[in-house]
Protein backbone atom coordinates (compact mmCIF):
# COMPACT_ATOMS: atom_id res chain seq x y z
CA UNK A 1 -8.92 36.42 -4.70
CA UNK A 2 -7.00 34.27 -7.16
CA UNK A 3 -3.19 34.08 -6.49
CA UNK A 4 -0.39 35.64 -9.00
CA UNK A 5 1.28 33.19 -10.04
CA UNK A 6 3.65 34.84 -12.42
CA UNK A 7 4.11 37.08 -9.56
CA UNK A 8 5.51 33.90 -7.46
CA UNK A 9 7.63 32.93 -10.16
CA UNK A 10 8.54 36.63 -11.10
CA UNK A 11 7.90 36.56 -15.12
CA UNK A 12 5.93 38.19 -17.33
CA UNK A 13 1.69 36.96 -18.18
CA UNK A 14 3.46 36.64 -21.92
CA UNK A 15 5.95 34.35 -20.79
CA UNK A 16 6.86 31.09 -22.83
CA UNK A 17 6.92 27.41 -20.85
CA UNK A 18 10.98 27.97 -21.30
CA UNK A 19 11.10 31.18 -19.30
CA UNK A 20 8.80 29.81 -16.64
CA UNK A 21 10.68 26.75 -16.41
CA UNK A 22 14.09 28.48 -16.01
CA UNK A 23 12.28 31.21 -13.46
CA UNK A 24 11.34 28.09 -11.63
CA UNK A 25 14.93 25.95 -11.37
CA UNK A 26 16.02 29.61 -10.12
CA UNK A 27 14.14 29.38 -7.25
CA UNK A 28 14.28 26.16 -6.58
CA UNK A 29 18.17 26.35 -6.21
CA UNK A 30 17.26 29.10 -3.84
CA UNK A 31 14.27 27.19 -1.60
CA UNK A 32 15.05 23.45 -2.05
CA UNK A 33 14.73 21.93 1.33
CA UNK A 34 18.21 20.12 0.55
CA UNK A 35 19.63 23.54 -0.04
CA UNK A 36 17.49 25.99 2.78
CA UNK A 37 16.09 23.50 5.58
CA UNK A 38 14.44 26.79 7.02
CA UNK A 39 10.24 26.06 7.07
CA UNK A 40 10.06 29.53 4.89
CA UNK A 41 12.23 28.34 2.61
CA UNK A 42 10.16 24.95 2.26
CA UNK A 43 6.89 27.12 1.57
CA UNK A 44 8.19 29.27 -0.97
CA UNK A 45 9.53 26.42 -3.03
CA UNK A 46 6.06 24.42 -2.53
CA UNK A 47 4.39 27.67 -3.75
CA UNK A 48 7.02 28.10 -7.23
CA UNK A 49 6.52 24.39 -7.72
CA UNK A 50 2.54 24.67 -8.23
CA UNK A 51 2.76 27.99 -9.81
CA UNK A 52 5.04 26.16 -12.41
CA UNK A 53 3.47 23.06 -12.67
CA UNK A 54 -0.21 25.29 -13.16
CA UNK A 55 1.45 27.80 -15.97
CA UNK A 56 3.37 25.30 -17.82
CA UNK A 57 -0.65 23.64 -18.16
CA UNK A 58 -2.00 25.26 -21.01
CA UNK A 59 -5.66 24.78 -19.64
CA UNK A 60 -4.66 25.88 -16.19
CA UNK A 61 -2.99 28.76 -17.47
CA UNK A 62 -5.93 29.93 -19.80
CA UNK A 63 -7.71 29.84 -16.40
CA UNK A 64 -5.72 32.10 -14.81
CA UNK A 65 -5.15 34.71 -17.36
CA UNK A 66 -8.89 34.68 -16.86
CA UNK A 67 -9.19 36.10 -13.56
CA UNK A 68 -9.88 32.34 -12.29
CA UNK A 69 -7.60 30.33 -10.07
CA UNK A 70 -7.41 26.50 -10.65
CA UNK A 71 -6.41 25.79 -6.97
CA UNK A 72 -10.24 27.25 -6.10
CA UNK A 73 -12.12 24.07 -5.07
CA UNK A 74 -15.28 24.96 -6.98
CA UNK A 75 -13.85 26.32 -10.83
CA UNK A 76 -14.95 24.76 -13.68
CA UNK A 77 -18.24 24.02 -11.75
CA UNK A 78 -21.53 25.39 -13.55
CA UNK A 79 -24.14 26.79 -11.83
CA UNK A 80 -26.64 23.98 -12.49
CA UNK A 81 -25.92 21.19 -10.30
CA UNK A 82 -22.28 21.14 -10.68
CA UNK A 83 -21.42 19.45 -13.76
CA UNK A 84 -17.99 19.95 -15.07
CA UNK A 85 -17.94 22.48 -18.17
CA UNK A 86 -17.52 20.78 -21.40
CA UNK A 87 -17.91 17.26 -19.98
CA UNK A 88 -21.00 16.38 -22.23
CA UNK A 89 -18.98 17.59 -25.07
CA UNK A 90 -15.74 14.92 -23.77
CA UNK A 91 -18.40 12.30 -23.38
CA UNK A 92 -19.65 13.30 -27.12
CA UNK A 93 -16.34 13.19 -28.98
CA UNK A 94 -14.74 9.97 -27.25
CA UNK A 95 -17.91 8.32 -28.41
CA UNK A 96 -18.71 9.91 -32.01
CA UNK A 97 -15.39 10.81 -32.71
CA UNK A 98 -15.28 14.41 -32.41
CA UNK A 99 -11.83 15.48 -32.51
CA UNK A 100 -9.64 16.33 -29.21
CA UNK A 101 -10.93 15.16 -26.33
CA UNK A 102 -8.31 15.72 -23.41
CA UNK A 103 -9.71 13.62 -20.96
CA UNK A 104 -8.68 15.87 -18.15
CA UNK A 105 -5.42 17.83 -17.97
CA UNK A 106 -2.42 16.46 -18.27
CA UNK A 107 0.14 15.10 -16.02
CA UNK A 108 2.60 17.25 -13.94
CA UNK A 109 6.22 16.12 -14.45
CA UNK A 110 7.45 17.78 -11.19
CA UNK A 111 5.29 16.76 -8.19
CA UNK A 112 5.04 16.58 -3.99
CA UNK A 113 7.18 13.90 -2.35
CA UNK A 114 5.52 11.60 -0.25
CA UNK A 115 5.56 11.74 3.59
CA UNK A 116 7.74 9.12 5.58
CA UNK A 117 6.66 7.36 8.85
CA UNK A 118 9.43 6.05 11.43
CA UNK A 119 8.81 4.69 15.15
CA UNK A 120 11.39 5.41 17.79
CA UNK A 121 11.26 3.87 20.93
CA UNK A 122 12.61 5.77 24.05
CA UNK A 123 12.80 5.17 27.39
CA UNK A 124 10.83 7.21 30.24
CA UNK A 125 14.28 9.25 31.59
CA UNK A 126 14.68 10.39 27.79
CA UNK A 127 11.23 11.43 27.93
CA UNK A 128 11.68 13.40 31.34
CA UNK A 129 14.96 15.16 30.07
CA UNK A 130 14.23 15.51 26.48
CA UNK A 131 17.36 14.24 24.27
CA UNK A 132 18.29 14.10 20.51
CA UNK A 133 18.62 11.25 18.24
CA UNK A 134 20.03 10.24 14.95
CA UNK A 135 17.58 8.21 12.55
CA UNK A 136 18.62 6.15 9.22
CA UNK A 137 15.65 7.24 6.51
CA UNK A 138 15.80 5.07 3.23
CA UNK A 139 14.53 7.96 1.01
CA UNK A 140 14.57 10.06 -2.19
CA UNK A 141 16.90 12.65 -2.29
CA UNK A 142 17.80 16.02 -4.90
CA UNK A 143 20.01 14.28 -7.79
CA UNK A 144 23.29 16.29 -7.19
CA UNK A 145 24.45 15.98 -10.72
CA UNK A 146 21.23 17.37 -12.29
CA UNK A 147 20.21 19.79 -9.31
CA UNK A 148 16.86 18.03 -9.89
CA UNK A 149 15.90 18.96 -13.78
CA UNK A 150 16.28 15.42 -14.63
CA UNK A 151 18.49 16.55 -17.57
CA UNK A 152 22.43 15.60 -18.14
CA UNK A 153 22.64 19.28 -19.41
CA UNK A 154 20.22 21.19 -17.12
CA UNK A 155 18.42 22.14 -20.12
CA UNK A 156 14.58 22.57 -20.35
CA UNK A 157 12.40 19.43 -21.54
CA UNK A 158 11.07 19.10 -24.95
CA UNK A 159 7.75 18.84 -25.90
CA UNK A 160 6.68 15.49 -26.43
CA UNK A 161 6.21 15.09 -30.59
CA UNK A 162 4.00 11.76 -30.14
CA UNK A 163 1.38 13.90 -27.68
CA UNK A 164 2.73 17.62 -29.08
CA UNK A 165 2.66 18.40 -25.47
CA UNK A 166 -1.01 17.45 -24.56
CA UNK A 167 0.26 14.59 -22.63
CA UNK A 168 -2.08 12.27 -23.96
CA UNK A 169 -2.72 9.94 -27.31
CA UNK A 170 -6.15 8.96 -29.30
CA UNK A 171 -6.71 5.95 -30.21
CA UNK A 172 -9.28 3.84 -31.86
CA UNK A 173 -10.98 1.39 -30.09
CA UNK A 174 -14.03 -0.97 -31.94
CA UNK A 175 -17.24 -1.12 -29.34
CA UNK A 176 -20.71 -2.04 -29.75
CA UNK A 177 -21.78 1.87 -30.87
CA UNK A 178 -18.75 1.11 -33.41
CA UNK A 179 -15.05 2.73 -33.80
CA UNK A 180 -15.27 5.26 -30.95
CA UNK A 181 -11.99 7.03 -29.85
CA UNK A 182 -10.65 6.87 -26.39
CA UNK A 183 -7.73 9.33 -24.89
CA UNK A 184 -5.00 7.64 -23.02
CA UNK A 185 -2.06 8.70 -21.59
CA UNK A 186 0.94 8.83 -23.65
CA UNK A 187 3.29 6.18 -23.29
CA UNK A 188 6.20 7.70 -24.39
CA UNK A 189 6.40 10.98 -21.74
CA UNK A 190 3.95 9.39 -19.56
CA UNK A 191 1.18 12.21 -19.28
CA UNK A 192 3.53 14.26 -18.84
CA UNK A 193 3.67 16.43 -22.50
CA UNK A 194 7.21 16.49 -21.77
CA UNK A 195 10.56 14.18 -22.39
CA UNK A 196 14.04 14.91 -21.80
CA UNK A 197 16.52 14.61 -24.69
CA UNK A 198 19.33 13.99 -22.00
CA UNK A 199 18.39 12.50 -19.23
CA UNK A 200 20.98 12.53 -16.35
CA UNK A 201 23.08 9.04 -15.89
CA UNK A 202 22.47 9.36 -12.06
CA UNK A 203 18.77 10.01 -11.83
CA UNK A 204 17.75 8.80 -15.14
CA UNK A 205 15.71 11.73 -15.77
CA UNK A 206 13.60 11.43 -12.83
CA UNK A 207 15.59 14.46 -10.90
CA UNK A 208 16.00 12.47 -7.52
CA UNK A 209 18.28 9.29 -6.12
CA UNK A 210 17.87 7.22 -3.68
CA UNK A 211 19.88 7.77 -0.52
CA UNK A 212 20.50 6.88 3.15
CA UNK A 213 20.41 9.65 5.44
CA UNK A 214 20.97 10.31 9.23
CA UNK A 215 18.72 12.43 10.33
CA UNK A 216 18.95 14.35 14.10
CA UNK A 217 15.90 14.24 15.96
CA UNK A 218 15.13 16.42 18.46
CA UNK A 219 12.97 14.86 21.70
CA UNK A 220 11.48 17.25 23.64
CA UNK A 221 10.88 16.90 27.45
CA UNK A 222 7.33 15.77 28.48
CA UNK A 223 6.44 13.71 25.29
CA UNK A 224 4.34 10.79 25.66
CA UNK A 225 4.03 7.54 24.31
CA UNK A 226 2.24 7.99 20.42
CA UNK A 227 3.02 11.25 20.10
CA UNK A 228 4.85 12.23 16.21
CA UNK A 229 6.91 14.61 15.57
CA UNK A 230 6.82 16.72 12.35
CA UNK A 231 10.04 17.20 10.40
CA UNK A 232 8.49 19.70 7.66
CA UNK A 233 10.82 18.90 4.50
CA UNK A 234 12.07 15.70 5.84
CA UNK A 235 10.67 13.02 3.68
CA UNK A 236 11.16 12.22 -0.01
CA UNK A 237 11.55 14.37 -2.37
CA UNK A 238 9.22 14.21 -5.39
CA UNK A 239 9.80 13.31 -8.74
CA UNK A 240 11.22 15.86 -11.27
CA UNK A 241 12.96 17.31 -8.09
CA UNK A 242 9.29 18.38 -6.56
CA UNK A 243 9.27 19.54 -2.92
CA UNK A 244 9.82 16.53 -0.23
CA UNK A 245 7.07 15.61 1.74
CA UNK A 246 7.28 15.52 5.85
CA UNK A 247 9.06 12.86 8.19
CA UNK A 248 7.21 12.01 10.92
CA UNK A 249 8.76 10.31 13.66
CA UNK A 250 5.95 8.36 16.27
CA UNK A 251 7.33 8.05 19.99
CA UNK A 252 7.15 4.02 21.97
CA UNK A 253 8.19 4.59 25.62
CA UNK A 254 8.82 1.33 27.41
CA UNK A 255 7.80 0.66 30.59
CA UNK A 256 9.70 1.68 33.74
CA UNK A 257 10.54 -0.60 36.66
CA UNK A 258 9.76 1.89 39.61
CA UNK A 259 7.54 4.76 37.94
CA UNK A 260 4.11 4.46 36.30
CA UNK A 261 3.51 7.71 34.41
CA UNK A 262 -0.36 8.71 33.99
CA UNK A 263 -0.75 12.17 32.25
CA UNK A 264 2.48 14.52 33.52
CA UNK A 265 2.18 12.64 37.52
CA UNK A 266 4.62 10.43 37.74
CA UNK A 267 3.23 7.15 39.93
CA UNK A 268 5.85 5.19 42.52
CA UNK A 269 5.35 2.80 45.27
CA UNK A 270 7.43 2.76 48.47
CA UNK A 271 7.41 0.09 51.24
CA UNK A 272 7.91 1.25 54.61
CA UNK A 273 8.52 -1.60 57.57
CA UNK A 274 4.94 -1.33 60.05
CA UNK A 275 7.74 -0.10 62.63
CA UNK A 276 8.57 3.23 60.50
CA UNK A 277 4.79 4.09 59.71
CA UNK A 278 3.81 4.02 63.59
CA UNK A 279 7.38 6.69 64.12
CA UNK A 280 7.18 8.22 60.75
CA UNK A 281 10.17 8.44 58.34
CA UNK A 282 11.55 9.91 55.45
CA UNK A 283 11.95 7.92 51.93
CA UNK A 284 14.48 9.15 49.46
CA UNK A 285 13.86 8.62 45.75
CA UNK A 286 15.88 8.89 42.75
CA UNK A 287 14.14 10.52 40.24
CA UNK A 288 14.93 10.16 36.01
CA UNK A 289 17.39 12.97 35.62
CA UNK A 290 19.42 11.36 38.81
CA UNK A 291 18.00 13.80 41.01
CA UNK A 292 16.52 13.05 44.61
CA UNK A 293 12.80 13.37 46.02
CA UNK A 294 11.94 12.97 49.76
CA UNK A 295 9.16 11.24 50.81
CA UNK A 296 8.07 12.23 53.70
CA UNK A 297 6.05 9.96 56.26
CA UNK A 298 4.50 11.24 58.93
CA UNK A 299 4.00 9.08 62.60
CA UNK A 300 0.88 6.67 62.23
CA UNK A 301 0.86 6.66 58.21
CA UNK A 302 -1.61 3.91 57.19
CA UNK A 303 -1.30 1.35 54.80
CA UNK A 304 -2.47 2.79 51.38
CA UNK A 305 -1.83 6.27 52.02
CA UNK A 306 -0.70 8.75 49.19
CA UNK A 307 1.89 11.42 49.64
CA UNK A 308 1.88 14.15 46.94
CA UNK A 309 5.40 16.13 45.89
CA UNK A 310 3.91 18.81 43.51
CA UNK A 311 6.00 19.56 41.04
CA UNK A 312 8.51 16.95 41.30
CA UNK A 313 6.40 14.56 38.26
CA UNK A 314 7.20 14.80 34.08
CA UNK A 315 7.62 18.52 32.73
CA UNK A 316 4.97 19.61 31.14
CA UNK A 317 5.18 19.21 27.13
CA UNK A 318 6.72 22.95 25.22
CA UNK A 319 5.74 24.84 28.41
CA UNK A 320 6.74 25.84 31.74
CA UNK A 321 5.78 23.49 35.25
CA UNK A 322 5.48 20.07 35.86
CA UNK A 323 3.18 17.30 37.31
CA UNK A 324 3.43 15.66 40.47
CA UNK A 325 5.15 12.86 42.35
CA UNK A 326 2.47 10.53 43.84
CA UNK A 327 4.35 8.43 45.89
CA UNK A 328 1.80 5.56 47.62
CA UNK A 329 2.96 3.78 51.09
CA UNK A 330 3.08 0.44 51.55
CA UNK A 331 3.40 -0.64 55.06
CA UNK A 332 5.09 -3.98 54.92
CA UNK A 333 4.36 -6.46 58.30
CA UNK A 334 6.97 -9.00 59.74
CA UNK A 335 6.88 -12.61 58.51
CA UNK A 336 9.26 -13.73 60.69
CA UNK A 337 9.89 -12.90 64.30
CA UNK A 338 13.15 -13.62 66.58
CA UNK A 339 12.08 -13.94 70.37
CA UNK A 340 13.02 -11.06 71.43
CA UNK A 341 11.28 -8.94 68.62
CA UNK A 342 8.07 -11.15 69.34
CA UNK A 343 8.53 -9.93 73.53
CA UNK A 344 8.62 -6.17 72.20
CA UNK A 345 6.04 -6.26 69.68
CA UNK A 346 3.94 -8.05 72.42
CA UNK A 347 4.73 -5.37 75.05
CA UNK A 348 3.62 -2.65 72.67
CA UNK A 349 0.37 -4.04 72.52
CA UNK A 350 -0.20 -4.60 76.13
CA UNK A 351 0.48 -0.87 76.25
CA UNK A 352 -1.41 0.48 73.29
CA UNK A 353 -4.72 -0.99 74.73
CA UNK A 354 -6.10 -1.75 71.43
CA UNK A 355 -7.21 -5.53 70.12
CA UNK A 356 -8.67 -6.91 67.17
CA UNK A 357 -12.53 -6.77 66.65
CA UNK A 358 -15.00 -5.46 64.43
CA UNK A 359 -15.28 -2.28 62.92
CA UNK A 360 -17.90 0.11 62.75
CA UNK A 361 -19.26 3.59 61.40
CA UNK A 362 -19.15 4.95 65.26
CA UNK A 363 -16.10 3.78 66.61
CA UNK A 364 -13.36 4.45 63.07
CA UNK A 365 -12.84 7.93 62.12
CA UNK A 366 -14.19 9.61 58.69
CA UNK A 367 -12.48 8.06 55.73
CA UNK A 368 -11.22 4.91 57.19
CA UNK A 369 -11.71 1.21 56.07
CA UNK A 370 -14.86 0.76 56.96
CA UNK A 371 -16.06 3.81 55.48
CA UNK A 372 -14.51 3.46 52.03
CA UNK A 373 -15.97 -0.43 52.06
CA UNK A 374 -19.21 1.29 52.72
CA UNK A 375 -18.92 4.03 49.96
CA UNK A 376 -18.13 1.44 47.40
CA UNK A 377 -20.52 -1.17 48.16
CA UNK A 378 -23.16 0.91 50.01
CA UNK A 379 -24.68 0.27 53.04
């Protein structure tokens, strides 16, 4: 169903481009994103800015008073193959001189703001506690002194008296079929069909400034590194005072000495002396808020053994829980021996009984060296 789009803009079907024009400014001192940062607020002024920029278009408008919508992807499309309606008869008169050809419709003077791209680089405790940020954006802003008409005295434009509105110009160009005419934009309002009598001294007619802002930016826990966040409203704002476009802000995380972070598990290595993995021990680590995580090792922990702390990892991104703390033991051997340590290391073997030789499937327990060299490199 096509939209209303003097219903948006809340005039009458026999309403003149002034009264649209002024319904429009009305609205947009009411939902400019500079004004209401609220996202509803940015939608309805998106939605008065195309429903002016499509009735202020006499061939839009003509559409719509038909029952048609010119937002609909597939009007002005016959039903045989697709061809633009009246496009043989454009092609006709630019070549054989047959009076108006448009070209296509004109230019909108108000129009969408681009979107703006930053990178912000945090480190992984910001990530883990979430945290907010200022950023400096280089951007177009609302002229303050024109409230974005583009006009000294907030007055409507004129219609353009070298185009009479249609935003373009013939002209006569010599070709090898002859003197054919050819539609070009006008120079002097720019497509547009409009100019402004008055433009504004800040602005110069263009309804927007450039200005430096400082933006707050809010990080939520549990991002990761390349993820953007969307600041609907945040980025420049178009010219004739058209709705801004988004800010997106793209998160770097740089590397952490002691954590590796691989989905929401947090990764750290711990070295425990040979002595403290044959009596087991207990590891304390201090986590990226400050807090502290006990690593427990039980008597007899082997080299390369994992010990899992659920729920002690990153939080899990805009929702409740958190990954795990995989903590993996490195059992660290003596270099260096004083006598005395050599005598008791040397009595502890005499009483364990145990000497060096070869391994095999029926002497080690499941899951030992011996069978993980095995299951790697089969048998």
């Amino acid at each position: 169903m096509a939209r209303d789009y003097y219903a948006i803009l809340g005039v009458e079907h026999d309403a003149t481009d002034a009264e649209i024009k002024k319904a429009y400014r009305r609205l947009a001192r009411k939902y400019h994103p500079d004004v209401n940062p609220s996202e509803e607020a940015a939608a309805k002024f998106s939605e008065a800015s195309l429903a002016q920029e499509i009735l202020t278009d006499p061939e839009k408008r003509r559409i719509v008073d038909a029952g048609g919508d010119p937002q609909d992807p597939g009007y002005g499309r016959g039903g045989g193959g697709g061809f633009n309606a009246g496009g043989f008869g454009d092609i006709f008169d630019a070549f054989f001189g047959g009076g108006a050809s448009t070209g296509g419709p004109r230019a909108s003077r108000v129009r969408p703001g681009n979107d703006a791209l930053l990178r912000m680089t945090l480190t992984l405790e910001e990530c883990f506690t979430g945290v907010q940020h200022e950023v400096t954006v280089d951007t177009a802003v609302l002229c303050d002194a024109c409230e974005g008409t583009g006009s000294a005295s907030k007055s409507d434009p004129d219609t353009c008296p070298t185009c009479q509105g249609q935003g373009q110009v013939m002209e006569i160009q010599q070709s090898i079929l002859g003197r054919v005419q050819v539609a070009r934009a006008c120079p002097r309002c720019q497509g547009t069909g409009e100019i402004i009598p008055d433009p504004c001294e800040e602005c110069a007619g263009d309804g927007r400034v450039k200005d430096r802002r400082d933006i707050p930016v809010n990080i939520p826990a549990g991002i990761r590194d390349g993820m953007r966040i969307r600041m609907s409203g945040k980025g420049e704002v178009g010219p004739g005072g058209g709705p801004a476009g988004d800010l997106y802000v793209e998160v770097r995380v740089e590397e952490h000495p002691c954590f590796v972070r691989e989905e929401d598990d947090l990764h750290v290595t711990v070295h425990v002396p040979m002595v403290d993995a044959a009596l087991g021990t207990a590891v304390d680590v201090t986590m990226l808020d400050g807090s502290t995580a006990t690593v427990t090792v039980d008597p007899g922990t082997q080299p390369e053994a994992v010990v899992r702390i659920k729920g002690a990892g990153m939080p899990h991104l805009r929702r409740d829980g958190a990954g795990h703390l995989i903590a993996h033991v490195d059992v660290t051997v003596p270099t260096e021996l004083d006598r005395r340590s050599r005598e008791l290391l040397e009595e502890l073997r005499d009483r364990s009984g145990e000497a060096a030789g070869v391994r095999t499937a029926e002497s080690e327990h499941a899951g030992g060296l011996f069978s993980r060299l095995r299951g790697k490199f089969g048998r």
